[in-house]
C-alpha atoms as a PDB file:
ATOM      1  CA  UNK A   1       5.734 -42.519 -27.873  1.00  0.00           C
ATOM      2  CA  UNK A   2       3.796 -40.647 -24.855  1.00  0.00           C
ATOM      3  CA  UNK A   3       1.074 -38.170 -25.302  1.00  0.00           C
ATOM      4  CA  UNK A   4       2.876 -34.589 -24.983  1.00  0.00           C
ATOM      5  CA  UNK A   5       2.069 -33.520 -20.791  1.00  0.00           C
ATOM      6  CA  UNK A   6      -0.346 -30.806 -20.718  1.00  0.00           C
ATOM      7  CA  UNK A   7       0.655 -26.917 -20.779  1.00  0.00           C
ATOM      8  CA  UNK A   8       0.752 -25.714 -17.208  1.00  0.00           C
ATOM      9  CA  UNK A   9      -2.516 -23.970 -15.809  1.00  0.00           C
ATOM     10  CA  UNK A  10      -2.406 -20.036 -15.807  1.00  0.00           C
ATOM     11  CA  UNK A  11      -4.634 -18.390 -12.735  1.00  0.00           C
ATOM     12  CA  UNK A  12      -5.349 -14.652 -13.131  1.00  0.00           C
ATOM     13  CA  UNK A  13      -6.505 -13.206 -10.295  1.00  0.00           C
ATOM     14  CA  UNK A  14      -8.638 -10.371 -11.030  1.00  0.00           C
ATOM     15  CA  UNK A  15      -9.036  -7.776  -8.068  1.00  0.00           C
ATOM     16  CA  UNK A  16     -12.247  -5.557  -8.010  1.00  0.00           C
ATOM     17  CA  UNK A  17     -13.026  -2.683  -5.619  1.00  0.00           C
ATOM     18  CA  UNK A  18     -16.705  -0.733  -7.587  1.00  0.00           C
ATOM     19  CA  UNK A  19     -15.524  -2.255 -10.697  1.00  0.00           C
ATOM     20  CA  UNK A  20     -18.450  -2.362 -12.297  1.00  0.00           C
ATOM     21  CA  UNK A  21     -18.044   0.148 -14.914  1.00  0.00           C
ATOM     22  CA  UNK A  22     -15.075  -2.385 -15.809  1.00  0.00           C
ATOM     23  CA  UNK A  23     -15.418  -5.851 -15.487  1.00  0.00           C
ATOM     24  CA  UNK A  24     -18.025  -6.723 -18.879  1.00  0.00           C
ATOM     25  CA  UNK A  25     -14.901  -5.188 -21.554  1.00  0.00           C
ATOM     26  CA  UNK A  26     -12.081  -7.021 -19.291  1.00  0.00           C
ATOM     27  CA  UNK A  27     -13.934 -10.828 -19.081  1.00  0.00           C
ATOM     28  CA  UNK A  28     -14.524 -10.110 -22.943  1.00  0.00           C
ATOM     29  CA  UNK A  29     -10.643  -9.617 -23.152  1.00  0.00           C
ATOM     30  CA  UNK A  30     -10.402 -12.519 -21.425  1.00  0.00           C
ATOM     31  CA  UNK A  31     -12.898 -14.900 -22.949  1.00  0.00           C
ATOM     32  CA  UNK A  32     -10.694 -14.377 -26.662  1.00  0.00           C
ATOM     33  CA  UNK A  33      -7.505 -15.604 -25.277  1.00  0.00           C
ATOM     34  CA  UNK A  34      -5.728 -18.180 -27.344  1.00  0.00           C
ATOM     35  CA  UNK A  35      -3.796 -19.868 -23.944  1.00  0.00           C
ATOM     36  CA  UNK A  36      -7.182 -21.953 -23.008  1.00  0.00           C
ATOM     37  CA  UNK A  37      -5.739 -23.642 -19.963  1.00  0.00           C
ATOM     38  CA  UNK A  38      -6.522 -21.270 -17.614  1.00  0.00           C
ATOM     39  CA  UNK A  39      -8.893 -20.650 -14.357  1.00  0.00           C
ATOM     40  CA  UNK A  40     -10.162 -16.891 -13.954  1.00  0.00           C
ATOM     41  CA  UNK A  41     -10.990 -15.949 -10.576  1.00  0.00           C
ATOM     42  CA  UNK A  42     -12.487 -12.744  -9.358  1.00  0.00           C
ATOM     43  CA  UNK A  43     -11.566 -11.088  -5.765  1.00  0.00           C
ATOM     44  CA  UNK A  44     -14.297  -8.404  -4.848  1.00  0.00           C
ATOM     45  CA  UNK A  45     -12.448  -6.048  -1.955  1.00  0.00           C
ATOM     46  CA  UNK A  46     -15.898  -5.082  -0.518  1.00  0.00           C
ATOM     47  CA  UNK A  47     -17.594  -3.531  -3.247  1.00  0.00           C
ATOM     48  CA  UNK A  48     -20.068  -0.986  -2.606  1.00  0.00           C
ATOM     49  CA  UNK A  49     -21.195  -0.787  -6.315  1.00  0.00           C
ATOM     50  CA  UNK A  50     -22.874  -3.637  -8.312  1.00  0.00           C
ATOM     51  CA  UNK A  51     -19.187  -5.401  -9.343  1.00  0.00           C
ATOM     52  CA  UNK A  52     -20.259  -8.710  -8.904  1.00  0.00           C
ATOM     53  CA  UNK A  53     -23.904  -8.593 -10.161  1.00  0.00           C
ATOM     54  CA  UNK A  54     -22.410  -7.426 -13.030  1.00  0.00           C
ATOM     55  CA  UNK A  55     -19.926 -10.535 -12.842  1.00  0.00           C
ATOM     56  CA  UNK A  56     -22.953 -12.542 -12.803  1.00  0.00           C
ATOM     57  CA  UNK A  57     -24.511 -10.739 -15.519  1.00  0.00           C
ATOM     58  CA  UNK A  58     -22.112 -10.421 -18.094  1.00  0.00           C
ATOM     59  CA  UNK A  59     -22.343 -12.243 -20.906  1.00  0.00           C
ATOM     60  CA  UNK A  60     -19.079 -13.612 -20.756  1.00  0.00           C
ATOM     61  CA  UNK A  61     -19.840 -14.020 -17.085  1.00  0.00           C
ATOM     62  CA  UNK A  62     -19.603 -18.514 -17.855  1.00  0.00           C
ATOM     63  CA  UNK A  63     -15.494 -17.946 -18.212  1.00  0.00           C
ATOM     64  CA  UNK A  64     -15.163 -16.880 -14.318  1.00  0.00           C
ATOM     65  CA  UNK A  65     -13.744 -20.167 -12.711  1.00  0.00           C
ATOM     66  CA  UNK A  66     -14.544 -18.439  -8.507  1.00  0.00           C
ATOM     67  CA  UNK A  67     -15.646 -15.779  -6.819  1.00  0.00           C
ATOM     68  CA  UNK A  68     -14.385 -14.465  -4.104  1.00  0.00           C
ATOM     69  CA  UNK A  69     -16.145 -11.778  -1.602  1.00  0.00           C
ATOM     70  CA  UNK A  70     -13.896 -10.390   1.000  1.00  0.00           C
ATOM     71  CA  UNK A  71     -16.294  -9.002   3.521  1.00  0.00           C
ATOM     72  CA  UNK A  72     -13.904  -6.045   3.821  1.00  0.00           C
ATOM     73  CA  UNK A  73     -11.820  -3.870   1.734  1.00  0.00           C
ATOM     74  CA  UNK A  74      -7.523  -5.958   2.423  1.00  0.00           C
ATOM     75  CA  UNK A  75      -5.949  -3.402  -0.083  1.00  0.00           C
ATOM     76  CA  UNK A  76      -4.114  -4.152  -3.203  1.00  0.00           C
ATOM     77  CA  UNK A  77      -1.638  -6.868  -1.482  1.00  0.00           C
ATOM     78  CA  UNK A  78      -3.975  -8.117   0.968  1.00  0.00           C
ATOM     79  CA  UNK A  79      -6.794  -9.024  -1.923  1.00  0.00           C
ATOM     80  CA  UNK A  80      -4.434 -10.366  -4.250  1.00  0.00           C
ATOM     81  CA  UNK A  81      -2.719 -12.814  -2.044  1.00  0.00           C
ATOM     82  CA  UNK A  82      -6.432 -14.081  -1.104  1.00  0.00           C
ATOM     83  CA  UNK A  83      -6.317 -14.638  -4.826  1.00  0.00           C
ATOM     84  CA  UNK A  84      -3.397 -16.648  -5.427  1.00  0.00           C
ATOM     85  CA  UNK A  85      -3.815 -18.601  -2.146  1.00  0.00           C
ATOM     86  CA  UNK A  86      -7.032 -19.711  -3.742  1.00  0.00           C
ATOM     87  CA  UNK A  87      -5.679 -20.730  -6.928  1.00  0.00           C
ATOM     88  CA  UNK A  88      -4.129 -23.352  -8.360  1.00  0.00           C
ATOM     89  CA  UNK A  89      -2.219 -22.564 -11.230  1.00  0.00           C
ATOM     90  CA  UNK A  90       1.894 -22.614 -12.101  1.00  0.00           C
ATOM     91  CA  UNK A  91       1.643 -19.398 -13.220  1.00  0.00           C
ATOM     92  CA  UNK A  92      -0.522 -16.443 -11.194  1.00  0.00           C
ATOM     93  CA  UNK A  93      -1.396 -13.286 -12.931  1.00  0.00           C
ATOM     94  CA  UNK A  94      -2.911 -10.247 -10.734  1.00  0.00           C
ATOM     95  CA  UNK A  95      -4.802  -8.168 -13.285  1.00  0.00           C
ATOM     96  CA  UNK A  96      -6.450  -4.911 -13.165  1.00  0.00           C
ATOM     97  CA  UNK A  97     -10.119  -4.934 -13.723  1.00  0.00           C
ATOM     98  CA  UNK A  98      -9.618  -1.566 -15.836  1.00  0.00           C
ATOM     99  CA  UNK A  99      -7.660  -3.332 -18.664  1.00  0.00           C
ATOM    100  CA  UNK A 100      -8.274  -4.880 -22.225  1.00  0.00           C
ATOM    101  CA  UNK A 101      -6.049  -7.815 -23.222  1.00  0.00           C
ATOM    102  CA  UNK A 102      -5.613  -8.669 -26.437  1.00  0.00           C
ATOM    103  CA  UNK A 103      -5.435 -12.488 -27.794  1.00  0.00           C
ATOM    104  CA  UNK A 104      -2.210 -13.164 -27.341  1.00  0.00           C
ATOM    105  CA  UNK A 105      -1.416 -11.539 -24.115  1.00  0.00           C
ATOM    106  CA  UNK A 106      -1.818 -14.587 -22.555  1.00  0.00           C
ATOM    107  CA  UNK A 107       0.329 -16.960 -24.043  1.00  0.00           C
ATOM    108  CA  UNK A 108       2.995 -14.438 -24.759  1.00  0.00           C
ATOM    109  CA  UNK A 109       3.091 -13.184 -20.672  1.00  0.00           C
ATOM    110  CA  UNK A 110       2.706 -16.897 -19.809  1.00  0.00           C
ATOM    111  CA  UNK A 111       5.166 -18.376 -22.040  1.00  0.00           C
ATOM    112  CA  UNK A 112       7.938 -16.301 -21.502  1.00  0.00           C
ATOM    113  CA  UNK A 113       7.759 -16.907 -18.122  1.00  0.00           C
ATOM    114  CA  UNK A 114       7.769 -20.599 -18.434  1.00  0.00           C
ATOM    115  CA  UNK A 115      10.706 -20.662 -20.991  1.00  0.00           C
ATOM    116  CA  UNK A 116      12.879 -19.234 -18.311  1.00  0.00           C
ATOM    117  CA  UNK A 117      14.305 -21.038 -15.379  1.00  0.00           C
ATOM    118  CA  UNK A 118      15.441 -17.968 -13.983  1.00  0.00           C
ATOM    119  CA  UNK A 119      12.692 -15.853 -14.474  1.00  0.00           C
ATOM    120  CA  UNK A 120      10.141 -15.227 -12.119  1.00  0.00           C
ATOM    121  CA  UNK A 121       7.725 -11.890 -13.004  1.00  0.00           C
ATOM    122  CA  UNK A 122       6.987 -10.921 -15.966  1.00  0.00           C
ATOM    123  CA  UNK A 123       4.718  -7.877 -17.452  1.00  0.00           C
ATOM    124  CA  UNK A 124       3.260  -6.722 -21.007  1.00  0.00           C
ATOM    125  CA  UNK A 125       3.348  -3.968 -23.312  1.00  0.00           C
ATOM    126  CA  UNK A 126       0.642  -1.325 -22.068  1.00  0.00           C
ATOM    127  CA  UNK A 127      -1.167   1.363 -24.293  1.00  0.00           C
ATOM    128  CA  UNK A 128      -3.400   3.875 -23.347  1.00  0.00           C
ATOM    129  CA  UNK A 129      -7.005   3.457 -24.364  1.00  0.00           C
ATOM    130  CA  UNK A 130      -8.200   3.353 -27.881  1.00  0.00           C
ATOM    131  CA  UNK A 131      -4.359   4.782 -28.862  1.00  0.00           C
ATOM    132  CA  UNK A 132      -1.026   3.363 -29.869  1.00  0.00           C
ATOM    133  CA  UNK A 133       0.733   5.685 -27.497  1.00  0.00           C
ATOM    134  CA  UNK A 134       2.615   3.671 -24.171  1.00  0.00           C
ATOM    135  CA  UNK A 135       1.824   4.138 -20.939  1.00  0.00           C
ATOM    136  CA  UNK A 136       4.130   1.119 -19.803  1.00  0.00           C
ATOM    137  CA  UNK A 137       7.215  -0.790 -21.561  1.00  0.00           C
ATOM    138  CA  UNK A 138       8.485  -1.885 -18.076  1.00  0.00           C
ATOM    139  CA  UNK A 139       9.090  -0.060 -15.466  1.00  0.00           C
ATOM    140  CA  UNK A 140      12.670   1.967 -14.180  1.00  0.00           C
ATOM    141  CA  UNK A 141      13.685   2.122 -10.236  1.00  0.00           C
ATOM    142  CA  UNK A 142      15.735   5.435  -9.504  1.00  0.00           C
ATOM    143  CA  UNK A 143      18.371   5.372  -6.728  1.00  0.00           C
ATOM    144  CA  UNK A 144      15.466   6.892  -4.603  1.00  0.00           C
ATOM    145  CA  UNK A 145      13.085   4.801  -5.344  1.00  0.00           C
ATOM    146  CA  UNK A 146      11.282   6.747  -7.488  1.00  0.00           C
ATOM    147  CA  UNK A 147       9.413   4.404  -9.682  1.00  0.00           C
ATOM    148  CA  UNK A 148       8.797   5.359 -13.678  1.00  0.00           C
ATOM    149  CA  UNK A 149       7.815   3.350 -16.848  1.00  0.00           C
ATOM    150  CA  UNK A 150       9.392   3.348 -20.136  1.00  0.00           C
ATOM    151  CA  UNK A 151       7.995   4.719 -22.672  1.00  0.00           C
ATOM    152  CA  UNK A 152       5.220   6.473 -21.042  1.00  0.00           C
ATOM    153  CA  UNK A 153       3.385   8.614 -23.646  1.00  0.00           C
ATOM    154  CA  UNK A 154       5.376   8.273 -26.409  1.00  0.00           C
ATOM    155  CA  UNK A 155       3.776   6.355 -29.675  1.00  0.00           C
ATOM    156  CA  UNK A 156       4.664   3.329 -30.046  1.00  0.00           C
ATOM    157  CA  UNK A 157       6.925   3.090 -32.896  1.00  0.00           C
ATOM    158  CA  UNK A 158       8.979  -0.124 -32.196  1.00  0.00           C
ATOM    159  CA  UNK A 159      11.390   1.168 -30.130  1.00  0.00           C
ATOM    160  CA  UNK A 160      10.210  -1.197 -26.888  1.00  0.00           C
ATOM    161  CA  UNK A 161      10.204  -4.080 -28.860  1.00  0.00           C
ATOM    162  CA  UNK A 162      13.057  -6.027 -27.331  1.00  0.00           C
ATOM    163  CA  UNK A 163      12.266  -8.449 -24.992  1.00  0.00           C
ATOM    164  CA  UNK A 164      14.443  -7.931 -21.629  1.00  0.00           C
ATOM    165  CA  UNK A 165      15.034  -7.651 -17.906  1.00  0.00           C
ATOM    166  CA  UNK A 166      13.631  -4.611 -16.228  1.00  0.00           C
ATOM    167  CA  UNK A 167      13.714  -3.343 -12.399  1.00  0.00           C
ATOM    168  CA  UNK A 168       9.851  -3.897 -12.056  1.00  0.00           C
ATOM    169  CA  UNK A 169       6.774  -4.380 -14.238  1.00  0.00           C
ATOM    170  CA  UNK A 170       3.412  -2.392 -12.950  1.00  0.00           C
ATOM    171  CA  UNK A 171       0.825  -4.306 -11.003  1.00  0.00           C
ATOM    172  CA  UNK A 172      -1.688  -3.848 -13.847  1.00  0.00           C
ATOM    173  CA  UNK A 173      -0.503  -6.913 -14.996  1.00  0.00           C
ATOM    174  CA  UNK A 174       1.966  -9.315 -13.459  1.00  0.00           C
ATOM    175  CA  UNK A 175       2.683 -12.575 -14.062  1.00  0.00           C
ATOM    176  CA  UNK A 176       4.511 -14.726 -11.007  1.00  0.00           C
ATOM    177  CA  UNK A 177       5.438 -18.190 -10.625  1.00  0.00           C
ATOM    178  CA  UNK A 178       3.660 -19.717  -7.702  1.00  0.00           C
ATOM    179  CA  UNK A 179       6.417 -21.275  -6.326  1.00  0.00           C
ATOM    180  CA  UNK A 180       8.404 -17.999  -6.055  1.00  0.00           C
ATOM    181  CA  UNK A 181       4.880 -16.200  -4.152  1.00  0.00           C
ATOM    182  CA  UNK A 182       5.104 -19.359  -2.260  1.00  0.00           C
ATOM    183  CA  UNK A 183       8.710 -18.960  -1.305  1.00  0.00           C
ATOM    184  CA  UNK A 184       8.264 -15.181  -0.531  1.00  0.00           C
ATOM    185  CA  UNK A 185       5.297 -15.378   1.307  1.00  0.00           C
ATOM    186  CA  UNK A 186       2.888 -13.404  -1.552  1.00  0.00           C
ATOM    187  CA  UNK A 187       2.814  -9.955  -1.807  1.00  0.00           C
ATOM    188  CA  UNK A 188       3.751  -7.596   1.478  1.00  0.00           C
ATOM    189  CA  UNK A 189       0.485  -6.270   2.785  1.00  0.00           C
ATOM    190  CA  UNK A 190       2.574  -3.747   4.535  1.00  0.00           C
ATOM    191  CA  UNK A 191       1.700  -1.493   1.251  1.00  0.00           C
ATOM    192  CA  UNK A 192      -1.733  -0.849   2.807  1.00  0.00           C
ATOM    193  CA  UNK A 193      -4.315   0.214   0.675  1.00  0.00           C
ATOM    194  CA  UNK A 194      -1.642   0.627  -2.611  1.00  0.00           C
ATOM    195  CA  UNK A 195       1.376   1.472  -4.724  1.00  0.00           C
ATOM    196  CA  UNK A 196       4.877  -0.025  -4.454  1.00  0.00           C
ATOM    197  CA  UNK A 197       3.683  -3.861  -3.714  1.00  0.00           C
ATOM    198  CA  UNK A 198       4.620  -4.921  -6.994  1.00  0.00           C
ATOM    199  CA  UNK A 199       7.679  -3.010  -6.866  1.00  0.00           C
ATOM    200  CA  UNK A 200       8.543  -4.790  -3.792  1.00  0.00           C
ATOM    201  CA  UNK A 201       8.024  -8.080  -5.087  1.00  0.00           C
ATOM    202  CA  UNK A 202       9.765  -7.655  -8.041  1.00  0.00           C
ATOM    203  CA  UNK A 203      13.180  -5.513  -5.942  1.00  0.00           C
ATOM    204  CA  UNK A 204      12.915  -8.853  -3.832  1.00  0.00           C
ATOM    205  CA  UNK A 205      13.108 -11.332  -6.495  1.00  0.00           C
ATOM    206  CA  UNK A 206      16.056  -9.340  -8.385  1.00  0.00           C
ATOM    207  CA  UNK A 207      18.072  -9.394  -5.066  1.00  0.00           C
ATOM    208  CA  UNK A 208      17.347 -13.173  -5.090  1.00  0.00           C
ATOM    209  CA  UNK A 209      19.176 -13.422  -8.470  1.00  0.00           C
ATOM    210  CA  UNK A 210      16.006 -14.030 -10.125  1.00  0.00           C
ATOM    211  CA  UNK A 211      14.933 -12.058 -13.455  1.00  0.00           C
ATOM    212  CA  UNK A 212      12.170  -9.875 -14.146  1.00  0.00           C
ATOM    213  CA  UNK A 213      10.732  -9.657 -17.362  1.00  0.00           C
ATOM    214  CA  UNK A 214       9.478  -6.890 -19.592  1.00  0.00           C
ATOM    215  CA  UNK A 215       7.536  -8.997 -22.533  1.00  0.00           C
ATOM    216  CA  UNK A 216       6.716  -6.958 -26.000  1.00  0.00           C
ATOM    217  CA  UNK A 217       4.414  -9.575 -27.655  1.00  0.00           C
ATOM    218  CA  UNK A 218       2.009  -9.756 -24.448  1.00  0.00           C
ATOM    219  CA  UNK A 219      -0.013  -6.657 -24.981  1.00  0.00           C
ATOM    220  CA  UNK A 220      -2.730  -4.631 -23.330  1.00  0.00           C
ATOM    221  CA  UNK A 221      -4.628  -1.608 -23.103  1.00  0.00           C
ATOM    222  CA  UNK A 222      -5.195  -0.039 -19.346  1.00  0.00           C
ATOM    223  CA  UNK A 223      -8.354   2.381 -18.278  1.00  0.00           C
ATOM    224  CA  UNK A 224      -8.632   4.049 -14.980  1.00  0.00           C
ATOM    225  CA  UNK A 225     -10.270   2.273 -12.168  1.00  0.00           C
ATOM    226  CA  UNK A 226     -11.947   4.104  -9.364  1.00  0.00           C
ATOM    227  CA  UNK A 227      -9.717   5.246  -6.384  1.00  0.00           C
ATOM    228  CA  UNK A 228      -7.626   8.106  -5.443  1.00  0.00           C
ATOM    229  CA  UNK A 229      -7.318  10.907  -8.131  1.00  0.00           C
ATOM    230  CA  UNK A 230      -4.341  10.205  -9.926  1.00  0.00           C
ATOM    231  CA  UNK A 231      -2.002  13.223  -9.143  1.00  0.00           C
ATOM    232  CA  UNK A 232      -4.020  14.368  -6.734  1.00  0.00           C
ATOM    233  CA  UNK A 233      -2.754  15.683  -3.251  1.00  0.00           C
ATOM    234  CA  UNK A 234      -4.199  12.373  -1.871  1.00  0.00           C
ATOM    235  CA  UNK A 235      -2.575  10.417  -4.463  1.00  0.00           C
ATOM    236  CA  UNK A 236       0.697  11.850  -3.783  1.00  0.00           C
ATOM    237  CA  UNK A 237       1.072  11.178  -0.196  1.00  0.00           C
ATOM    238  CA  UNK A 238      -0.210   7.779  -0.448  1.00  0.00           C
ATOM    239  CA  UNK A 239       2.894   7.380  -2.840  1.00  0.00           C
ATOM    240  CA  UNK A 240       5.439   9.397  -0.986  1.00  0.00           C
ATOM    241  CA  UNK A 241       4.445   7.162   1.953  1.00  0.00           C
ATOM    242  CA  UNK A 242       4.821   3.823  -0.243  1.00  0.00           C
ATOM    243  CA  UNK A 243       8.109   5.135  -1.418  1.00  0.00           C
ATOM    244  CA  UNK A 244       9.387   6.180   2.060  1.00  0.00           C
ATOM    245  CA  UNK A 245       8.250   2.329   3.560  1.00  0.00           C
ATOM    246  CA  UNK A 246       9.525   0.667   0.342  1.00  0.00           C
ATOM    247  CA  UNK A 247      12.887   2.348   0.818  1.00  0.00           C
ATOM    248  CA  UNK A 248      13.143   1.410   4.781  1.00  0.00           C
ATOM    249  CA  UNK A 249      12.295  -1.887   3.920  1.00  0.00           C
ATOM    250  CA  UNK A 250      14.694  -2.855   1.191  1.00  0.00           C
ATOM    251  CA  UNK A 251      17.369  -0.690   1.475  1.00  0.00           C
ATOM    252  CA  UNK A 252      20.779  -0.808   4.306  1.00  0.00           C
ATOM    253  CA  UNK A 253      21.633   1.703   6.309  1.00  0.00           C
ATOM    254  CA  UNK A 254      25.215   2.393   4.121  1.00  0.00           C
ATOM    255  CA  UNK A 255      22.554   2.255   1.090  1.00  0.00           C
ATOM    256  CA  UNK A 256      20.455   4.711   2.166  1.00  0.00           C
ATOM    257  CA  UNK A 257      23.428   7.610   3.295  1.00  0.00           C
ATOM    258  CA  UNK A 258      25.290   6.488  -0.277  1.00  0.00           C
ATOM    259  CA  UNK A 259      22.887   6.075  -2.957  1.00  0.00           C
ATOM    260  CA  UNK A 260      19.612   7.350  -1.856  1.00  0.00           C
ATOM    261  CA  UNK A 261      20.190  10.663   0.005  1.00  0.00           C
ATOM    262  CA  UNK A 262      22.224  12.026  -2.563  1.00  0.00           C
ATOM    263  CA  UNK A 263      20.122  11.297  -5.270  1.00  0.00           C
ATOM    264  CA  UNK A 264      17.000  12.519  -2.911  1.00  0.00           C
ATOM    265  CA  UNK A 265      18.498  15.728  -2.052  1.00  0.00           C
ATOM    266  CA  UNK A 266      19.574  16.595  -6.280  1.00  0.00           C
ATOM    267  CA  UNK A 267      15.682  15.158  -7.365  1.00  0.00           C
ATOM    268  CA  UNK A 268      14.302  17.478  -4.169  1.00  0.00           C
ATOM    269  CA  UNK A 269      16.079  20.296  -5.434  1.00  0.00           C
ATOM    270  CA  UNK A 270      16.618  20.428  -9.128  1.00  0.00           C
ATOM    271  CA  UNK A 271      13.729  18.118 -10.736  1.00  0.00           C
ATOM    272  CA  UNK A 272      10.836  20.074 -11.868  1.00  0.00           C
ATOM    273  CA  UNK A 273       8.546  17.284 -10.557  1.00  0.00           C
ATOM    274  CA  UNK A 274       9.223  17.632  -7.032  1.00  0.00           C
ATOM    275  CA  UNK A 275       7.843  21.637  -6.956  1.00  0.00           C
ATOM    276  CA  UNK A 276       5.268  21.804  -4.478  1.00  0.00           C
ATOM    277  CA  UNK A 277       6.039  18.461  -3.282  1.00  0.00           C
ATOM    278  CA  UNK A 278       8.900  18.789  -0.566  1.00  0.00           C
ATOM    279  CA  UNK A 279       6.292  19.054   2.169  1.00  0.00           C
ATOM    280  CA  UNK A 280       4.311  16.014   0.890  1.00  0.00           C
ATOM    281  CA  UNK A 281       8.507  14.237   0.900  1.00  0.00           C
ATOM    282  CA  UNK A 282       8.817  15.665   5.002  1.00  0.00           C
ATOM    283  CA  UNK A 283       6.257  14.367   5.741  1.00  0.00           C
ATOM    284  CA  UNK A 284       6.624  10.739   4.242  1.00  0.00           C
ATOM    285  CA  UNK A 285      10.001  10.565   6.154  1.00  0.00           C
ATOM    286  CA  UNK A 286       8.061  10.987   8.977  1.00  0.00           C
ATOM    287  CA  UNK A 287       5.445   8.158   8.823  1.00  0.00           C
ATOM    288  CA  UNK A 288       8.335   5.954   7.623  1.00  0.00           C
ATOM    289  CA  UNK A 289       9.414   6.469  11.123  1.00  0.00           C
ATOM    290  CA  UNK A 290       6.905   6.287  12.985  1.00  0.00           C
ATOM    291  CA  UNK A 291       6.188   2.982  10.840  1.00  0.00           C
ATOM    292  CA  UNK A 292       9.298   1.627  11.926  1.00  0.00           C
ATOM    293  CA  UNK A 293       8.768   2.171  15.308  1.00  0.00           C
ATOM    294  CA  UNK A 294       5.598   0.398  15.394  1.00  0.00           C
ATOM    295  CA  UNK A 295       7.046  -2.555  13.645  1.00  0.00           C
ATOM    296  CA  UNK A 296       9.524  -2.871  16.148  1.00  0.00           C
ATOM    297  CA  UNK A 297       6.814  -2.664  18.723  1.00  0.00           C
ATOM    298  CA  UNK A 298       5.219  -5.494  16.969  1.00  0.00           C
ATOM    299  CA  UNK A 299       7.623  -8.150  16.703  1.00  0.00           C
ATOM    300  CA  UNK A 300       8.649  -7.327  20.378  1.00  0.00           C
ATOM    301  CA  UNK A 301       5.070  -8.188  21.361  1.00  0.00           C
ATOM    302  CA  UNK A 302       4.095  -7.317  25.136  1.00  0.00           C
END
């Protein structure tokens, strides 16, 4: 009889921009999984805090597999496909440095993944800190684009406990089979510095016929890293501007006069969110534009 083959190797690709505060609790996360075969990289986006001394310092510091030091800040997408590129695993998972997995995360995310053929991202259960109370149970894409997770702050009674296919997972945690990143080219680095690369990803590999994966058993709690303010003015048009690019990207001409206008102009209008907002929404449409524009300059050339 031969000896069973050996479980595929798992790369998580941990991004850090002044993580410091961070990166101790989420290598001790790490260093208590029960899925050992696994290589843990760390991708510093030009740090100007002690992140990786603290790498080196940590006593669970022996579990980081490479270290990588961009010399300048790439963004979300840009970092994270130096990560994967570097790796070597079946399986690459981009995790937040401002998380705390639990023992199983691991082999739940992982295995899940692997059981499918047709599966190709998958993402965890995520708590808020110290709480049972959800701040992601996979995440919902609205006609406009406007992104949302399930579950978000309500406890966590068992009602997101069904494994299934959602319309994206959040880029605290992803799990994605190399070969798909390899297909796709990684992550677009178009969504420059953040927000809606994962989203992206996961739109593209749904209109591939692939499925995305929202996994209960694979479970995680997620701080708040250093950055924009979240719901700040700052953070909003950052978003906005996301949104606006994510929606030029992926979305046809006949898509965007049927599906998303209508729902833009009832969200714009009637949702209590969007108060105070409209400007921030003009003025996305606008750099959307303009973005276009320059992309067509591009790939004209001189």
């Amino acid at each position: 009889m031969p000896p069973p083959s050996p479980k595929p190797l798992v790369s998580i690709v941990i991004l850090t921009w002044n993580s410091g505060v961070f990166i101790d609790r989420c290598l001790e996360g790490l260093s208590r999984q029960s899925l050992q075969n696994l290589e843990i990289m760390i991708v510093d986006n030009a740090s100007t805090d002690d992140t990786l001394e603290r790498v080196g310092q940590s006593p669970h510091g022996s579990i980081v597999t490479k270290v990588v030091a961009n010399p300048e800040n790439l963004g979300c997408a840009g970092g994270n496909n130096v990560g994967w590129r570097a790796s070597r695993g079946e399986v690459v998972v981009f995790l937040n440095p401002d998380v705390y997995v639990t023992k199983q995360w691991l082999e739940e995310l992982a295995g899940a993944l692997l059981k499918d053929p047709r599966a190709v991202i998958a993402g965890c259960k995520i708590y808020y800190p110290n709480t049972h109370i959800l701040q992601h149970a996979g995440g919902i894409l609205y006609p406009n684009a406007m992104a949302d997770h399930r579950g978000k702050g309500e406890e966590d009674r068992g009602q997101f406990d069904d494994p299934c296919e959602v319309d994206y997972v959040t880029g605290a945690a992803i799990a994605v089979k190399r070969d798909f990143l390899e297909r796709v080219g990684g992550l677009d680095e178009d969504y420059n510095p953040a927000y809606y690369e994962e989203t992206d990803l996961c739109f593209r590999a749904r209109s591939m016929g692939y499925r995305v994966l929202y996994v209960p058993g694979s479970v995680l709690y997620h701080y708040e890293s250093p950055g924009l303010t979240r719901f700040s003015p700052a953070f909003y048009d950052l978003f906005y501007k996301m949104r606006i690019r994510f929606v030029l990207k992926n979305y046809s001409l006949w898509e965007i006069l049927t599906r998303f206008w209508p729902f833009e102009i009832r969200w714009m209008l009637f949702e209590p969110k969007a108060r105070g907002f409209r400007l921030a929404q003009f003025k996305a449409w606008l750099q959307g534009i303009r973005f276009l524009i320059q992309k067509g300059k591009r790939r004209k050339g001189p």
